[in-house]
Structures are given as structure tokens and as C-alpha cells.
Protein backbone atom coordinates (compact mmCIF):
# COMPACT_ATOMS: atom_id res chain seq x y z
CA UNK A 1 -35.54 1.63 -75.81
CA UNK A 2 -37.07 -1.44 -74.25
CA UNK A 3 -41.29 -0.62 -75.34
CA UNK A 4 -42.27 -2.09 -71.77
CA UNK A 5 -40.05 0.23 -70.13
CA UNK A 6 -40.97 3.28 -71.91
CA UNK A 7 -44.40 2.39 -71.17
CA UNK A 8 -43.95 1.99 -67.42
CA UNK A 9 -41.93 4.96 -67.16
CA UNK A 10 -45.09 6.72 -68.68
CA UNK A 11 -47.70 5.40 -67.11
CA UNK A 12 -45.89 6.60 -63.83
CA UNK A 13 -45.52 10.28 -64.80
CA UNK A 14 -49.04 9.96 -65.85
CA UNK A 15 -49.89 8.60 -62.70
CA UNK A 16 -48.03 11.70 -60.56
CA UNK A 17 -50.05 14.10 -62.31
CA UNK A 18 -53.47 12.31 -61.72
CA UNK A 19 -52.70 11.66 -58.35
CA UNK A 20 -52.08 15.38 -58.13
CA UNK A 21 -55.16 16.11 -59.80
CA UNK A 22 -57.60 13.58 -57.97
CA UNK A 23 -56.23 14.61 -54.33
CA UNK A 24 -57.09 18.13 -55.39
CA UNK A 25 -60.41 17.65 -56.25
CA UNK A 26 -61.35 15.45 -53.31
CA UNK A 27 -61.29 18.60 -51.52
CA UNK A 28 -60.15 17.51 -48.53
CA UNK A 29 -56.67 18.83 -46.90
CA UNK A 30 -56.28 14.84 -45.90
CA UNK A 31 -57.43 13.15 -49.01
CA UNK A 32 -55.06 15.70 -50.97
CA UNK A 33 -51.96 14.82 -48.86
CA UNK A 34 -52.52 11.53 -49.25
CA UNK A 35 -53.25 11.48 -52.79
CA UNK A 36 -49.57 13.73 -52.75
CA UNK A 37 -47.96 10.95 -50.98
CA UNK A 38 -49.14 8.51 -53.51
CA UNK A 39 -47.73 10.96 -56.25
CA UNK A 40 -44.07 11.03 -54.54
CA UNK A 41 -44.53 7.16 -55.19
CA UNK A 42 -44.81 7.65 -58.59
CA UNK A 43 -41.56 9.96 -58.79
CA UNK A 44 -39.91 7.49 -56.77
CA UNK A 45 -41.04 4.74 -59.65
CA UNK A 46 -39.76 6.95 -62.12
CA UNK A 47 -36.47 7.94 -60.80
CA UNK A 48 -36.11 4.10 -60.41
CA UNK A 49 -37.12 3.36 -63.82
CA UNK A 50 -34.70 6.30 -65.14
CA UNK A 51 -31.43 4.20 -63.85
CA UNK A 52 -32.88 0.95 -65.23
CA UNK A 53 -32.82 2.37 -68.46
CA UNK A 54 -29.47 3.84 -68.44
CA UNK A 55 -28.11 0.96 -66.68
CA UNK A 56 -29.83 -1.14 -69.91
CA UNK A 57 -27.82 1.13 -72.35
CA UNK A 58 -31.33 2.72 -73.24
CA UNK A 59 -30.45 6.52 -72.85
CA UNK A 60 -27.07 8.34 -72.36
CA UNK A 61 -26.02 9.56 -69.02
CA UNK A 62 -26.70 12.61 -69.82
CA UNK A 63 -30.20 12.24 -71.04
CA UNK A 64 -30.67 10.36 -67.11
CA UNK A 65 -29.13 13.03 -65.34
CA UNK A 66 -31.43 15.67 -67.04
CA UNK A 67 -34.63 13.86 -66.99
CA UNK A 68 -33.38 12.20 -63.00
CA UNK A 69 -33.20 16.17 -62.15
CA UNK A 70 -36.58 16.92 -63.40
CA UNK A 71 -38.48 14.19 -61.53
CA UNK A 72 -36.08 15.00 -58.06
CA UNK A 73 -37.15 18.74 -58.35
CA UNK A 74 -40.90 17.43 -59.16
CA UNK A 75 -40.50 15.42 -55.46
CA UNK A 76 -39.42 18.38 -53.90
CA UNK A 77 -41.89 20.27 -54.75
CA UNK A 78 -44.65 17.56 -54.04
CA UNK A 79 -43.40 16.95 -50.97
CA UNK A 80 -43.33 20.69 -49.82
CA UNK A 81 -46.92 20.77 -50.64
CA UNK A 82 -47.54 18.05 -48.77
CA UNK A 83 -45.50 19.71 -45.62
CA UNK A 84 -47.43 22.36 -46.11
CA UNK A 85 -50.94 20.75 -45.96
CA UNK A 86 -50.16 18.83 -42.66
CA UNK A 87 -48.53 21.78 -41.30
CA UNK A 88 -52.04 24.17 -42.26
CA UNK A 89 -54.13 21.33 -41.46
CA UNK A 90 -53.63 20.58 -37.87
């Protein structure tokens, strides 16, 4: 696999899970929706960055599919959180 693209694709799904982290410990219900919002960004990168890589021959379609499934369920359940939070919030 192209290095530069295993590295982006990386620092993304790093990136969800900070976001996730930082919004949380901001806490504020606003600051951690937005920081949410920033993480569904970051799947959105990385479900991007998944058909790059199959498109470049870099991974199988099955290997996509799998890991594409992962980050779409990962979205989901950001953005039900995030639903949530504006819903609870006011």
C-alpha cells in the first residue's frame, strides 16, 4: 500500500477518536456536538480514503467493504450521539 495513504487513512481514525475524546472533556453539551461533528468528518475522510485505496489496487474489495462497514456503522453511531445531544440540549 501507498505509505502516504496508509498514513492519512490513520491519522484520520486517530483523529475521530480524539475528536471524540476532546468534545467530551470540554464538558459542554455544545462543544461536544461540535467536536462530534468534526469526528463524522473524519469518518467521512476515511470512507473516502478506503475507495482510493481499492480503486489504487491497494486492498481487495473485500478488505474495503469490511473496513467501509466499520467506519459507516462508526458514523451512525456518532451521529446518533450527536442527535441526541441537540435533542437533550435545547
Amino acid at each position: 500500500m501507498d505509505f502516504g495513504l496508509k498514513d492519512q487513512i490513520r491519522r484520520a481514525a486517530v483523529s475521530i477518536m480524539s475528536n471524540i475524546a476532546e468534545g467530551l472533556e470540554r464538558r459542554s453539551r455544545a462543544e461536544f456536538a461540535r467536536c462530534l461533528l468534526i469526528a463524522k468528518g473524519s469518518i467521512a475522510e476515511v470512507k473516502t480514503q478506503l475507495y482510493i485505496a481499492l480503486d489504487s489496487g491497494y486492498t481487495s474489495e473485500e478488505k474495503m467493504k469490511k473496513m467501509y462497514l466499520m467506519a459507516d456503522e462508526t458514523g451512525k453511531k456518532v451521529f446518533w450521539l450527536y442527535k441526541y445531544l441537540k435533542k437533550e440540549g435545547g
